[in-house]
N, C-alpha and C. Protein backbone atom coordinates (compact mmCIF):
# COMPACT_ATOMS: atom_id res chain seq x y z
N UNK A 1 54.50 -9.04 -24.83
CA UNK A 1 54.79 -9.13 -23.41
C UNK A 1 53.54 -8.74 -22.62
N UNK A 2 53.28 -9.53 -21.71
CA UNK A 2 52.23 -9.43 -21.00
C UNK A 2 52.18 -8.58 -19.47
N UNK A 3 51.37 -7.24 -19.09
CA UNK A 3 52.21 -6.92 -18.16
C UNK A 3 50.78 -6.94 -17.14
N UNK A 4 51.21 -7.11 -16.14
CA UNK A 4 49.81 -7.65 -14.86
C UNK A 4 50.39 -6.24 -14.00
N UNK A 5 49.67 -5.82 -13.57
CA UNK A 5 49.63 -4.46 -12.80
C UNK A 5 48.79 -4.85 -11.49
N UNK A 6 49.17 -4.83 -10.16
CA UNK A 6 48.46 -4.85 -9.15
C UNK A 6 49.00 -3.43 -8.11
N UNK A 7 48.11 -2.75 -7.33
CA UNK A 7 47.52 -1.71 -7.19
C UNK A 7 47.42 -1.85 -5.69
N UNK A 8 48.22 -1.28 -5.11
CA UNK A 8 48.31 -1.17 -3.34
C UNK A 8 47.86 -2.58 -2.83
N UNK A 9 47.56 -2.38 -1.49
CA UNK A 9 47.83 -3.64 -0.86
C UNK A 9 46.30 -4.52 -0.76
N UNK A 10 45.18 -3.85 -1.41
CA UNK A 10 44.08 -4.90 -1.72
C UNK A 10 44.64 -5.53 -3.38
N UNK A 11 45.10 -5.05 -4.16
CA UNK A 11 45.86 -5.43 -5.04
C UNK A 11 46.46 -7.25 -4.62
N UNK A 12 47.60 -6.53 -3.90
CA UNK A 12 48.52 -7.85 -3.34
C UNK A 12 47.83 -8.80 -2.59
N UNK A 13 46.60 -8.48 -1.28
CA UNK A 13 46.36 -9.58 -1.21
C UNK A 13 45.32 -10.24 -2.28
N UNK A 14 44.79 -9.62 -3.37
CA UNK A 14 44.31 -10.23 -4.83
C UNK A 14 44.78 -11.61 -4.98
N UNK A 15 46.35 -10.86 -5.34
CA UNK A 15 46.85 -11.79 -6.06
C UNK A 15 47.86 -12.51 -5.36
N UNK A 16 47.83 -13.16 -4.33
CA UNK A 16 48.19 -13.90 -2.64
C UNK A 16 47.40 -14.89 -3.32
N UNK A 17 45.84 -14.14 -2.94
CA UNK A 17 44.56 -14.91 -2.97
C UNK A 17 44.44 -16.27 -4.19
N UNK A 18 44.96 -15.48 -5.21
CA UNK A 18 45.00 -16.04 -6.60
C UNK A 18 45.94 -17.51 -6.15
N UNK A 19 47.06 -16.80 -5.77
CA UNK A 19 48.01 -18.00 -6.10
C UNK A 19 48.07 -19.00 -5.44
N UNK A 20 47.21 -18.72 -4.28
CA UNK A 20 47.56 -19.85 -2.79
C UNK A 20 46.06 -21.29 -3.57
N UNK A 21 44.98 -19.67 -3.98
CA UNK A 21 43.82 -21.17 -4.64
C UNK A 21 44.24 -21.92 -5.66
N UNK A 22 45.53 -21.47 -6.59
CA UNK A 22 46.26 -22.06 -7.35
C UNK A 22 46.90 -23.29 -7.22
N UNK A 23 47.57 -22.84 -6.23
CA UNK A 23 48.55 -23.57 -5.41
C UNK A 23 47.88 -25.05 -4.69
N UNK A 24 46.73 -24.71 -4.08
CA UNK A 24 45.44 -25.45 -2.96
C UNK A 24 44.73 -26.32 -4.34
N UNK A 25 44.41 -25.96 -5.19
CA UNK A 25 44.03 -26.53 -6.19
C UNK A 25 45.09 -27.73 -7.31
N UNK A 26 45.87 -27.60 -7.61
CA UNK A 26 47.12 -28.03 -8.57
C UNK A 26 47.70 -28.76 -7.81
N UNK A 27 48.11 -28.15 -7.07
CA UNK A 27 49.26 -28.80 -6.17
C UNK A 27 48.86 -29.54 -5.07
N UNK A 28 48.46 -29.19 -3.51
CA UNK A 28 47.90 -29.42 -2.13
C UNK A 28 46.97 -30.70 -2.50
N UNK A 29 45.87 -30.13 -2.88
CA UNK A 29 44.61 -31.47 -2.88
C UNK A 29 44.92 -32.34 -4.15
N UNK A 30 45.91 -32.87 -5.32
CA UNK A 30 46.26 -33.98 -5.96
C UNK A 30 47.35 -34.62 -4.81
N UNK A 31 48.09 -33.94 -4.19
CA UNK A 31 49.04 -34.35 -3.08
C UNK A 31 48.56 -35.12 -1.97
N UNK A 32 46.89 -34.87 -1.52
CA UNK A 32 46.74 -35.13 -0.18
C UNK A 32 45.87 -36.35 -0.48
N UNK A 33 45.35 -36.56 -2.28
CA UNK A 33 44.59 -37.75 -2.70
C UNK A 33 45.86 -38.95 -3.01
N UNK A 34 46.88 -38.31 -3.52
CA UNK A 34 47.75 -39.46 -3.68
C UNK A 34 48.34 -39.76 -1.83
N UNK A 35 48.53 -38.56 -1.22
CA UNK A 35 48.80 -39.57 0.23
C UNK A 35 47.86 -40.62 0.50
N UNK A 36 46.47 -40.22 0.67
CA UNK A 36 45.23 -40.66 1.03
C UNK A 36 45.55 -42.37 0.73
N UNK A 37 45.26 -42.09 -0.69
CA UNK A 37 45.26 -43.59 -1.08
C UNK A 37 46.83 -44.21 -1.48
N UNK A 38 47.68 -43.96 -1.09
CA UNK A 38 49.06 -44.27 -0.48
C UNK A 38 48.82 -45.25 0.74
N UNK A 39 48.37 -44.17 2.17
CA UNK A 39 47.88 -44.91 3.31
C UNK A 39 46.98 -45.77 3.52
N UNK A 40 45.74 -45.66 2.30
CA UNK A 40 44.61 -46.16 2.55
C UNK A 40 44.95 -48.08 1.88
N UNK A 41 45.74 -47.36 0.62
CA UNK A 41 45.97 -49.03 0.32
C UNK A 41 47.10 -49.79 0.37
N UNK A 42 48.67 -49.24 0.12
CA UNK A 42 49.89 -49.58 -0.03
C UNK A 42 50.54 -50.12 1.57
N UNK A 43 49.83 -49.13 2.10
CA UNK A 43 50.62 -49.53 3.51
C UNK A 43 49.89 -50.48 4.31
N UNK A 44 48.41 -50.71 4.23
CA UNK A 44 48.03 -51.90 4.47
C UNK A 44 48.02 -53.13 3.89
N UNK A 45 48.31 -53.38 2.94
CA UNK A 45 48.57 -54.17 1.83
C UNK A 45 49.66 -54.88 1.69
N UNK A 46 50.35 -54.17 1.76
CA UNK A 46 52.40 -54.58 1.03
C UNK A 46 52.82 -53.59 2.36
N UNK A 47 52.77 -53.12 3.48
CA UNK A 47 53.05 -52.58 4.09
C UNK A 47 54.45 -51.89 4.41
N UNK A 48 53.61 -50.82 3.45
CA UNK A 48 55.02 -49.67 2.86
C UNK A 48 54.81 -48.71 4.39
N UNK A 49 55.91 -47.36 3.95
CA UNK A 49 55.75 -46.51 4.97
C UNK A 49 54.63 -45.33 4.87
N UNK A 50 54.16 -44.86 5.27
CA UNK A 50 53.03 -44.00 5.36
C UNK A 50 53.99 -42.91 5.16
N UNK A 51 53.06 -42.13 4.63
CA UNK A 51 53.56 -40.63 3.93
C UNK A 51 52.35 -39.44 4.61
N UNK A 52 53.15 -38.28 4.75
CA UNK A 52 52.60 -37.20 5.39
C UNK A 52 52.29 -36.59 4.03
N UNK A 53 52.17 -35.40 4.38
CA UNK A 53 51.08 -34.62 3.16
C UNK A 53 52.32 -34.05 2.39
N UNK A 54 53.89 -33.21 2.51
CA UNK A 54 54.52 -32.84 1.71
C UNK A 54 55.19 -34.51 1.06
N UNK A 55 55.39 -35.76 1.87
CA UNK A 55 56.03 -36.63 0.62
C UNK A 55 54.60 -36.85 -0.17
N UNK A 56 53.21 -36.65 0.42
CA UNK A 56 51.83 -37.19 -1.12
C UNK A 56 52.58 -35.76 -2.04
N UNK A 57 52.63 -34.76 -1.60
CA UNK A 57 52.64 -33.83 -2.59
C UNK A 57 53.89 -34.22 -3.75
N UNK A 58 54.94 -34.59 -3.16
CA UNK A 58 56.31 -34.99 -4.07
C UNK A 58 55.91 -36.33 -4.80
N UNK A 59 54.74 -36.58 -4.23
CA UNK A 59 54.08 -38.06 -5.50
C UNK A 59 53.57 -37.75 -6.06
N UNK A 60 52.70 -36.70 -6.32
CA UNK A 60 51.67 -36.44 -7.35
C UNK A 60 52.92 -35.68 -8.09
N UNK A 61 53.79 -34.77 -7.53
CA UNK A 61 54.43 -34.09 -9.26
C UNK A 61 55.25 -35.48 -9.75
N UNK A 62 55.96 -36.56 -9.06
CA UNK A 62 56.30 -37.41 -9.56
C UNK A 62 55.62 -37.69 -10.41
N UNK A 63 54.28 -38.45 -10.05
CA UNK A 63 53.11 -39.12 -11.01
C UNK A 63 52.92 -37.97 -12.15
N UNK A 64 53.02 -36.94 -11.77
CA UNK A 64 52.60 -35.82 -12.81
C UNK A 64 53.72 -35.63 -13.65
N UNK A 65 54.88 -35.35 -13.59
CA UNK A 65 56.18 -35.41 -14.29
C UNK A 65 55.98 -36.60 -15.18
N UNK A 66 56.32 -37.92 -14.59
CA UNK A 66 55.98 -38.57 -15.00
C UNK A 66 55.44 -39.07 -16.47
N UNK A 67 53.87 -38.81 -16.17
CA UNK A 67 53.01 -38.82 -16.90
C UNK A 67 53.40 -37.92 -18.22
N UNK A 68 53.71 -36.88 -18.56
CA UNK A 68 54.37 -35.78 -19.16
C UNK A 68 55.59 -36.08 -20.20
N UNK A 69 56.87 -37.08 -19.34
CA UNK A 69 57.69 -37.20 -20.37
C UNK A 69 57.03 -38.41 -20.61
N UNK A 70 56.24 -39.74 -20.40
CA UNK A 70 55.87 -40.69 -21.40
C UNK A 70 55.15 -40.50 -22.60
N UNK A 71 54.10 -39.63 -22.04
CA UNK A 71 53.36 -39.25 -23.04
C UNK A 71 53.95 -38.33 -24.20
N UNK A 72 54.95 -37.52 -24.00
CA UNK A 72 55.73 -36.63 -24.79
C UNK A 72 54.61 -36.22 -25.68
N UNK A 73 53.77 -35.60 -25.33
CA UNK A 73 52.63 -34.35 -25.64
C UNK A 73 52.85 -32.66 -25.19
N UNK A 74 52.63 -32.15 -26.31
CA UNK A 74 52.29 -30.87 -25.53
C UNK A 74 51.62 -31.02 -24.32
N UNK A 75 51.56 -29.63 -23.99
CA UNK A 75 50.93 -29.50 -22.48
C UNK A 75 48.96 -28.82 -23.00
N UNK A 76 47.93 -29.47 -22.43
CA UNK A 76 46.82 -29.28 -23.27
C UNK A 76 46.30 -27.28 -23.37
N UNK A 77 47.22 -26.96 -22.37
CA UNK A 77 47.00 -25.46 -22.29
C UNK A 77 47.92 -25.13 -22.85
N UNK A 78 48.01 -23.87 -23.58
CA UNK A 78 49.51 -23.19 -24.20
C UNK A 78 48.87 -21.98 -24.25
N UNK A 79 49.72 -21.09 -24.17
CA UNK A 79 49.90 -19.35 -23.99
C UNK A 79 50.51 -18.99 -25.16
N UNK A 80 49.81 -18.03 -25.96
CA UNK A 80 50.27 -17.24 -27.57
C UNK A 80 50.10 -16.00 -27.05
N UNK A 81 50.54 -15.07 -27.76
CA UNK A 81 50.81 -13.64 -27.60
C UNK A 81 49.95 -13.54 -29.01
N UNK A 82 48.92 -12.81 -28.91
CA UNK A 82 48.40 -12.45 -30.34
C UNK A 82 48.89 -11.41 -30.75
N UNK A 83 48.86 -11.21 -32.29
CA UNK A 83 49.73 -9.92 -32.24
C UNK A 83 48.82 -8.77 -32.15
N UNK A 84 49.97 -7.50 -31.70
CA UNK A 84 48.95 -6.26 -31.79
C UNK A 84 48.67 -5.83 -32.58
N UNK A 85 47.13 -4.90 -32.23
CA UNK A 85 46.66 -4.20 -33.56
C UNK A 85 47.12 -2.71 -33.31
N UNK A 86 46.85 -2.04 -34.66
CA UNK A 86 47.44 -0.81 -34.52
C UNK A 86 46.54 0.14 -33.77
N UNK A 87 47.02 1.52 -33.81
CA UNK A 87 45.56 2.11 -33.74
C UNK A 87 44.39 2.70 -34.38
N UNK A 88 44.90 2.35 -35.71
CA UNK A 88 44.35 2.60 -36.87
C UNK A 88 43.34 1.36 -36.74
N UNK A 89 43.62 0.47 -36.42
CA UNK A 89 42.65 -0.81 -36.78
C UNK A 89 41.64 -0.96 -35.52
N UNK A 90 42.50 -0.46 -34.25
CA UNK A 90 41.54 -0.18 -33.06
C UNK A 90 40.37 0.19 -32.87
N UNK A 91 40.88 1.59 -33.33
CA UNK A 91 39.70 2.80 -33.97
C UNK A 91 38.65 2.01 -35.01
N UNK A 92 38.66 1.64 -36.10
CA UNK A 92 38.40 0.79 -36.61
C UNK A 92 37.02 -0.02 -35.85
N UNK A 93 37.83 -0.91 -35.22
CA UNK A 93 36.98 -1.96 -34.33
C UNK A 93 36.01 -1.29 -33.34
N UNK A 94 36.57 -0.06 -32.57
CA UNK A 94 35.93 0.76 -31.99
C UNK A 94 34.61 1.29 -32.97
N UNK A 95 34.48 1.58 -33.62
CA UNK A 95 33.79 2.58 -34.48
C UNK A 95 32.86 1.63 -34.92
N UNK A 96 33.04 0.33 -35.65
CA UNK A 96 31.91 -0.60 -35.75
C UNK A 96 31.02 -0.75 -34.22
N UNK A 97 32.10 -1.37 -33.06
CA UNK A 97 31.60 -1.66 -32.49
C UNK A 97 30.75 -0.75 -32.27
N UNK A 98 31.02 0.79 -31.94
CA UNK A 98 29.29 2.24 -31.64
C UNK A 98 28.57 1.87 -32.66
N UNK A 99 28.74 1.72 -33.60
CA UNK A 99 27.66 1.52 -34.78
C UNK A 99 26.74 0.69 -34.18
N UNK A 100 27.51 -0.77 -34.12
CA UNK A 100 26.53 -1.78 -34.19
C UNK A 100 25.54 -1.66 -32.74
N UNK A 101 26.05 -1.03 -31.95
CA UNK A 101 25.68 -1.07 -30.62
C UNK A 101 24.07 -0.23 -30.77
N UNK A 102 24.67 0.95 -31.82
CA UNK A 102 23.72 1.92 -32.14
C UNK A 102 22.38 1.10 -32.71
N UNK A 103 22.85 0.75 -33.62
CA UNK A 103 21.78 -0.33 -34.52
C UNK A 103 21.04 -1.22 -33.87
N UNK A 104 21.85 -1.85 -32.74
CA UNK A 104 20.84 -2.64 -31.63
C UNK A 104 20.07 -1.89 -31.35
N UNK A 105 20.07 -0.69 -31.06
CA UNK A 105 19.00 -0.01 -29.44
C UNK A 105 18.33 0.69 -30.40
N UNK A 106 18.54 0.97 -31.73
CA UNK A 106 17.28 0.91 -32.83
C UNK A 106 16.56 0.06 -33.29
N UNK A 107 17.04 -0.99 -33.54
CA UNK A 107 16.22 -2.14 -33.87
C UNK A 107 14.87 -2.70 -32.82
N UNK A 108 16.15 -2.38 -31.14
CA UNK A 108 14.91 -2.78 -30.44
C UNK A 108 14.20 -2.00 -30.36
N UNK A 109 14.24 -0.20 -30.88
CA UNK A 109 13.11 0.29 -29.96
C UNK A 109 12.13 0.25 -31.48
N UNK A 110 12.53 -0.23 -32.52
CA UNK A 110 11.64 -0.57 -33.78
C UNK A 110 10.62 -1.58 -33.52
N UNK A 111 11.30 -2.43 -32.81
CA UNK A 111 10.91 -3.94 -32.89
C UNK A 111 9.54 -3.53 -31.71
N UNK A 112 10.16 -3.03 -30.87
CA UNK A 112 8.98 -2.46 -29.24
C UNK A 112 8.04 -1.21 -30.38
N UNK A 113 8.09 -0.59 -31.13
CA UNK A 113 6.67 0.26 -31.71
C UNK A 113 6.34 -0.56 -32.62
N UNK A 114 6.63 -1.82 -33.19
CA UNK A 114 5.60 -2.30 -33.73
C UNK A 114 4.73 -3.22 -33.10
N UNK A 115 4.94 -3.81 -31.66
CA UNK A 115 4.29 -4.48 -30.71
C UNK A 115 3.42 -3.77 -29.69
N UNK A 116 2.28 -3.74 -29.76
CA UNK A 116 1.05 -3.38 -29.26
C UNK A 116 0.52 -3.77 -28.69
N UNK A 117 -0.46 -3.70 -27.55
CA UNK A 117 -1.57 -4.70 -27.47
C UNK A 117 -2.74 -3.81 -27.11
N UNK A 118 -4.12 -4.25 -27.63
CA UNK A 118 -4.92 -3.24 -27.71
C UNK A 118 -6.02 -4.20 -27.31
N UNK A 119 -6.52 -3.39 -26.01
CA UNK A 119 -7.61 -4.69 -25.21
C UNK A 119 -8.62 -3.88 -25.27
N UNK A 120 -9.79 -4.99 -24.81
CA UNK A 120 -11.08 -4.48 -25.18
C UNK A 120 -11.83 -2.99 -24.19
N UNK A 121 -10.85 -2.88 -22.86
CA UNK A 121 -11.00 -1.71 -22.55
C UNK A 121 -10.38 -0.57 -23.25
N UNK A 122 -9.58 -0.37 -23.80
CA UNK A 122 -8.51 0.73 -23.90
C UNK A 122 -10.05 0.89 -25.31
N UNK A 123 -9.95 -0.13 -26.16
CA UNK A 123 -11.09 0.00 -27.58
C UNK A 123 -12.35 0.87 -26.95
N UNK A 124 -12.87 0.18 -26.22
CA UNK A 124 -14.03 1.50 -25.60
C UNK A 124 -13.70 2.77 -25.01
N UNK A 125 -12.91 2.80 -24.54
CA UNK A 125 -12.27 4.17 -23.94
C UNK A 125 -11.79 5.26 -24.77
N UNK A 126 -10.86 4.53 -26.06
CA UNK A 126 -10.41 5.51 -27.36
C UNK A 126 -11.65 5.99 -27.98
N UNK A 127 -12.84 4.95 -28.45
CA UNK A 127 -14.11 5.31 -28.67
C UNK A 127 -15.01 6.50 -28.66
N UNK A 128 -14.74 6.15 -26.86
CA UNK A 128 -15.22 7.55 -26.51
C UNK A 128 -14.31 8.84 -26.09
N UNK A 129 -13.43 8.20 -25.97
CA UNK A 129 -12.62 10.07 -26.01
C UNK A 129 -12.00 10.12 -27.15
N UNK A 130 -12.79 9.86 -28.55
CA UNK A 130 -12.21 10.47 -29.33
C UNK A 130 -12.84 11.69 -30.32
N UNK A 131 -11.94 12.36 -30.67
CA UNK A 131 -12.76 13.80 -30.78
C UNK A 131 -13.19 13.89 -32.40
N UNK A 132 -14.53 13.51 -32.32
CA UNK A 132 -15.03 13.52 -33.63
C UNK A 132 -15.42 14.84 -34.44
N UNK A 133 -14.84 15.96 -33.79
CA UNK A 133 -15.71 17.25 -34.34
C UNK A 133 -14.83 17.46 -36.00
N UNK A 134 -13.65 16.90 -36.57
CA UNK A 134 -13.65 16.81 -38.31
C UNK A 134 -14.69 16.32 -39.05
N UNK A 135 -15.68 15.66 -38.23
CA UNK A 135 -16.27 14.64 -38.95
C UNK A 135 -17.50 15.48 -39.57
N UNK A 136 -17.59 15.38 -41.04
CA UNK A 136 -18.28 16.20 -41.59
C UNK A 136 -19.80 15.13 -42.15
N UNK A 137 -20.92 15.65 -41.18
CA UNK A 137 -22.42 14.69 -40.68
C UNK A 137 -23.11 15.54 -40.12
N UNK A 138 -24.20 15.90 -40.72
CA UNK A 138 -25.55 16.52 -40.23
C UNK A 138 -26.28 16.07 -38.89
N UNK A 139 -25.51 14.89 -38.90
CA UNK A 139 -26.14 14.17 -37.53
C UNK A 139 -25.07 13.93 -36.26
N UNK A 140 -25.34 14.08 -35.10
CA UNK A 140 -23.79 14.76 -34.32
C UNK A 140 -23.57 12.87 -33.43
N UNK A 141 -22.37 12.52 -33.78
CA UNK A 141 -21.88 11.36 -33.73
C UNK A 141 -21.82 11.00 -31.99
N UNK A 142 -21.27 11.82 -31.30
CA UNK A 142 -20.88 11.99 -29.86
C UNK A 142 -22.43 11.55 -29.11
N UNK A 143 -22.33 10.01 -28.50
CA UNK A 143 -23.28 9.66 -26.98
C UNK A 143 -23.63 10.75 -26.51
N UNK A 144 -23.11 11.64 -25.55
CA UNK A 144 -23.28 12.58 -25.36
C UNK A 144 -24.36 13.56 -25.42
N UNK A 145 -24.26 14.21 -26.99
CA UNK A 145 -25.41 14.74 -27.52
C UNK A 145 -26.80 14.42 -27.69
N UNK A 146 -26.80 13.09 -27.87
CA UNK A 146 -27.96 12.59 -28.09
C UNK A 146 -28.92 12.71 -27.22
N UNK A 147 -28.81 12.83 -25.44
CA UNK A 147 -29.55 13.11 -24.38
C UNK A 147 -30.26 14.83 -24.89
N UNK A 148 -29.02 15.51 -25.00
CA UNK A 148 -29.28 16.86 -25.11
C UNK A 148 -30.37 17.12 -26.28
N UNK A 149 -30.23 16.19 -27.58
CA UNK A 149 -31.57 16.30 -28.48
C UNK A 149 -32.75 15.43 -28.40
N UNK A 150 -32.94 14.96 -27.27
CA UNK A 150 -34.42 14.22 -26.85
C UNK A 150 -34.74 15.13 -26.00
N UNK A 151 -34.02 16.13 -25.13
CA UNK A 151 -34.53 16.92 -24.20
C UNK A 151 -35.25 18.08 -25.24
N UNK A 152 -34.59 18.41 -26.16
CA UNK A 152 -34.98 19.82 -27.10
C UNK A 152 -36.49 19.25 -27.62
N UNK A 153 -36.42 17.42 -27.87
CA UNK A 153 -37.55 17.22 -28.75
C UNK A 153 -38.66 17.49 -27.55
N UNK A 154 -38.43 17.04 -26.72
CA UNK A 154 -39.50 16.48 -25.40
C UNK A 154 -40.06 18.41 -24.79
N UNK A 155 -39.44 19.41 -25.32
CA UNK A 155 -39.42 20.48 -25.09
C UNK A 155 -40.02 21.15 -26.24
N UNK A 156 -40.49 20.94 -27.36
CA UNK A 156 -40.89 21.24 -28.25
C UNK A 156 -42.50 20.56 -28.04
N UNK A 157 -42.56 19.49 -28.39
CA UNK A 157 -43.72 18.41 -27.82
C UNK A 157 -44.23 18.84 -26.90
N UNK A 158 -43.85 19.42 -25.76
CA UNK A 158 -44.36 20.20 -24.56
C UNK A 158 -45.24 21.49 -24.84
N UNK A 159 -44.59 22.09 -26.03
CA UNK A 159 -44.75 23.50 -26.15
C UNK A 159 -46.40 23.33 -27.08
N UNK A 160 -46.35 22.43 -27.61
CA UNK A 160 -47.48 21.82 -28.95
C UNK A 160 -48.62 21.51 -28.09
């Protein structure tokens, strides 16, 4: 059993809303095409009586009735009640579903640390701010220094 719950009076006019575009749709505008072309061709033609908009409407469910017992088809929409699940099986469905949800927003943030991009500024920049003092060399690696030991040489050379 299917139960529809509507909820004070924005609720109701909801579902007003629902039924009148229902109604305006299904019913009203197949009604006002079968008047239409009722007036547009029958009565100039074979000059029948012209029809207002409630007898187009009583032609289209005619035509629509109609149509229905010749064809003796189901109707192409049909309504099933699936059956319920328990809450054992709920839980269940619930519990994959956190999983898998989990597993997404790991995967992506896997998928985002193995994608990088490493441009030719950031390469010179790591270069130089990176701190070479593990580096075990008699000779001192750091740009930097190198000013500071042409000044010591040029200061020695001076002294000679």
């Amino acid at each position: 059993m299917k139960i529809i719950q509507i909820d004070g009076i924005r609720g109701l006019i909801t579902a007003l809303f629902i039924v009148v575009c229902l109604a305006a749709g299904f019913v009203v505008f197949p009604g006002f095409v079968a008047m239409h072309y009722w007036n547009k061709y029958l009565v100039n033609l074979y000059m029948f009586p012209s029809l207002n908009l409630f007898q187009g409407i009583l032609l289209w469910a005619i035509a629509a009735i109609s149509y229905m017992i010749l064809t003796k088809r189901d109707f192409a929409v049909s309504f099933k009640n699936s059956p319920e699940l328990s809450d054992d099986e709920l839980d269940m469905i619930l519990k994959k579903a956190r999983v898998n949800t989990h597993m997404r927003m790991m995967n992506n943030i896997m998928s985002k640390a193995d994608k990088f991009k490493f441009s030719k500024k950031d390469s010179v920049k790591a270069s130089q701010d990176k701190d070479n003092s593990f580096v075990a060399s008699s000779f001192s690696i750091n740009k930097s220094s190198e000013p500071a030991e042409k000044a010591e040489d040029e200061k020695v050379s001076n002294i000679k």
